[in-house]
Protein backbone atom coordinates (compact mmCIF):
# COMPACT_ATOMS: atom_id res chain seq x y z
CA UNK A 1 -2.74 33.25 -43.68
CA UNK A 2 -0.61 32.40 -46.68
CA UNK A 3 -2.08 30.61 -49.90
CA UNK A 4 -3.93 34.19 -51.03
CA UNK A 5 -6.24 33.99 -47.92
CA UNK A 6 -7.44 36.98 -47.17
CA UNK A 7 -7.40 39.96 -43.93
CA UNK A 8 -11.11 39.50 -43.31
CA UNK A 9 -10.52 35.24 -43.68
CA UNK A 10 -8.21 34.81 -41.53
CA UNK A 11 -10.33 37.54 -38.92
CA UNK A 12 -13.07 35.32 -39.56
CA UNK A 13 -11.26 32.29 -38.20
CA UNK A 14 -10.27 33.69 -35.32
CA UNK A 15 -13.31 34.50 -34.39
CA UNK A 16 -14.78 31.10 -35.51
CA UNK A 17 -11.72 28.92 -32.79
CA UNK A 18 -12.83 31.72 -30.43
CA UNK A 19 -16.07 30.93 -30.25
CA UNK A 20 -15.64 27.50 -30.21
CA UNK A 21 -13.56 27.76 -27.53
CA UNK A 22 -16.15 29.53 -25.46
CA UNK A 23 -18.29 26.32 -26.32
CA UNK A 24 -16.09 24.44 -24.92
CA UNK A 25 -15.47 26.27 -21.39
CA UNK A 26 -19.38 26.86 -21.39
CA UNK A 27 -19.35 22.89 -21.36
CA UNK A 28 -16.73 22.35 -18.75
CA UNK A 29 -18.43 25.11 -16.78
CA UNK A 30 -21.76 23.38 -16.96
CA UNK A 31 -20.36 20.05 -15.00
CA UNK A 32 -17.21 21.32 -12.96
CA UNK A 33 -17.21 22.48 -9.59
CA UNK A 34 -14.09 23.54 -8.83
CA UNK A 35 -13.35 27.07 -11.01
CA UNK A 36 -9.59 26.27 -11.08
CA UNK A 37 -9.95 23.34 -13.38
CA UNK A 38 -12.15 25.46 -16.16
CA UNK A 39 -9.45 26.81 -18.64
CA UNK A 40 -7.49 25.37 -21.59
CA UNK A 41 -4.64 24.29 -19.23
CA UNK A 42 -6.56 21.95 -16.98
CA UNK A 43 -8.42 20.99 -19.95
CA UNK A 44 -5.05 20.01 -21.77
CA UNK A 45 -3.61 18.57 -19.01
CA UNK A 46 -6.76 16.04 -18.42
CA UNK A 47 -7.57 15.33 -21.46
CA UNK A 48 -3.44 14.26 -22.70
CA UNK A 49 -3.67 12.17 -18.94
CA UNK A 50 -6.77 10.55 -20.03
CA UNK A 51 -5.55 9.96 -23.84
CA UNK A 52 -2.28 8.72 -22.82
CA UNK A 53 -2.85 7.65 -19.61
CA UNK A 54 0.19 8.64 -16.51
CA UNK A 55 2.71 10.66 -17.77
CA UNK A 56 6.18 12.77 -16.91
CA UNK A 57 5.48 16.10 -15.70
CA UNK A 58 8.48 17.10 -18.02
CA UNK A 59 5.54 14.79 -21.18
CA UNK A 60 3.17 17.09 -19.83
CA UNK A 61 4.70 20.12 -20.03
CA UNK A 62 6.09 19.25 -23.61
CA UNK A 63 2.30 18.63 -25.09
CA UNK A 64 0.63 21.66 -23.47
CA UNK A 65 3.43 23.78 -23.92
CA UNK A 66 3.53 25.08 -20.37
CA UNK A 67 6.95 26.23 -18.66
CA UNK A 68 8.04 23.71 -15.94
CA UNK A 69 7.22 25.85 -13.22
CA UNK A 70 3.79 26.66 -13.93
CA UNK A 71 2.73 22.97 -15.20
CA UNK A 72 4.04 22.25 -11.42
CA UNK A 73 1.72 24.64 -9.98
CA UNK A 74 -1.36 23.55 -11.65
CA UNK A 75 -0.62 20.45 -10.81
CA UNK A 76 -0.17 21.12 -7.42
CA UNK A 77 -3.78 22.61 -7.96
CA UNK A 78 -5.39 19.92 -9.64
CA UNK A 79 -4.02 17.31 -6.83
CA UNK A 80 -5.27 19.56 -3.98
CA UNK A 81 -8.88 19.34 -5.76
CA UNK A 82 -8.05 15.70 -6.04
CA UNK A 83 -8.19 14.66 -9.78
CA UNK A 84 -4.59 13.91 -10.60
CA UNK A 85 -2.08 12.17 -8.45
CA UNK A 86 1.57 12.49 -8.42
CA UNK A 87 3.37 8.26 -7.71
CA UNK A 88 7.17 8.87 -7.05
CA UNK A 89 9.40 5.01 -7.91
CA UNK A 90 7.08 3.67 -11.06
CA UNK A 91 9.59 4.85 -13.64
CA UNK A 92 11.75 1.95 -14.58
CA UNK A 93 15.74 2.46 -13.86
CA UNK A 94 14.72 5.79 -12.57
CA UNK A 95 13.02 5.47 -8.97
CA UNK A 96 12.86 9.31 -8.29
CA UNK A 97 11.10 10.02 -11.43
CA UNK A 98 7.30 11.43 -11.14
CA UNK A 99 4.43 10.77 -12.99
CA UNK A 100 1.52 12.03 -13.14
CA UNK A 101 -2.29 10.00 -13.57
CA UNK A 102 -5.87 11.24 -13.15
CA UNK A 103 -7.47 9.99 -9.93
CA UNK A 104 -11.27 8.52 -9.99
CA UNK A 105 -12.29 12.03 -9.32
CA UNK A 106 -10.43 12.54 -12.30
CA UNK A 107 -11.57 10.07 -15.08
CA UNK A 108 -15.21 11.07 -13.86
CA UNK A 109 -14.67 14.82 -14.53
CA UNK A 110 -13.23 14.08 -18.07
CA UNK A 111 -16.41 11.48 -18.64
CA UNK A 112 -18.67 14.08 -17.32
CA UNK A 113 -16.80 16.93 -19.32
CA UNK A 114 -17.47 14.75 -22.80
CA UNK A 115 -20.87 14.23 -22.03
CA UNK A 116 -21.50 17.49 -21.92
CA UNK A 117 -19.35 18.70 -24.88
CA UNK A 118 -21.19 15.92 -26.72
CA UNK A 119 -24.40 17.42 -26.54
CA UNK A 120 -23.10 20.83 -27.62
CA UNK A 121 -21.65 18.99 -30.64
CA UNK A 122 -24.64 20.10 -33.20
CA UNK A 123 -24.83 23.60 -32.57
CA UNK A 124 -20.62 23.63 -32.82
CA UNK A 125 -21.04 21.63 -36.64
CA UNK A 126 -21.29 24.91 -38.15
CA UNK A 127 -18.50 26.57 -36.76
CA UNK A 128 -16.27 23.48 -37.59
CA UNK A 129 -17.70 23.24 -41.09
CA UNK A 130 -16.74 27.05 -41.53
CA UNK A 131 -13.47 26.53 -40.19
CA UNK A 132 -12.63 23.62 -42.72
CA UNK A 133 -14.11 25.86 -45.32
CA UNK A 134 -11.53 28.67 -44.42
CA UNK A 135 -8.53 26.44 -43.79
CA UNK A 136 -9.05 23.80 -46.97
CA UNK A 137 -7.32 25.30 -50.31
């Protein structure tokens, strides 16, 4: 970390996003069923879908920063367990363009995956506190 932060601070706050991340999978893991779709990929994938609503596998691949070839296979994964879709010919001027949007099963896993971060929210205040304490000059 630059700005005179210390060994030990910047240890510190890689412990503190770590743990927060396991908050975060405990949460998904908590509400859903299908293993595959527990990870940061999945997670970044629904959650960009759900922000931004359908998008360009090449969008996709940009704001996750997956390679091509293995946003396309989680993809393929997620639309086998049925919570994105892939519509071929809704691209203006380009009619073999893809794009990608989150089926019901979809917006219901990202509601249900919210709900339950939300009530993990005050035990994670700390850490984020911490974390703004260690990043703020």
């Amino acid at each position: 970390m630059s700005g005179g932060r210390s060994t030990q601070d910047t240890a510190r706050l890689l412990m503190l996003l770590a743990e927060f991340g396991t908050t975060v999978s405990r949460a998904m893991a908590a509400v859903v069923p299908e293993p595959e779709l527990v990870g940061n990929a999945p997670l970044l994938v629904l959650s960009h879908i759900e922000l931004h609503g359908p998008q360009r596998p090449h969008d996709l691949a940009a704001a996750t920063g997956m390679t091509s070839g293995g946003l396309s296979k989680l993809l393929d994964r997620m639309e086998d367990l049925g919570v994105v879709h892939r519509e071929r010919g809704s691209v203006r001027d380009d009619k073999r363009a893809v794009v990608v949007g989150l089926t019901d099963h979809g917006h219901e896993l990202m509601r249900a995956i919210t709900e339950e971060l939300a009530a993990h929210l005050p035990q994670t205040k700390a850490i984020v506190g911490e974390i703004r304490a260690l990043v703020e000059p």
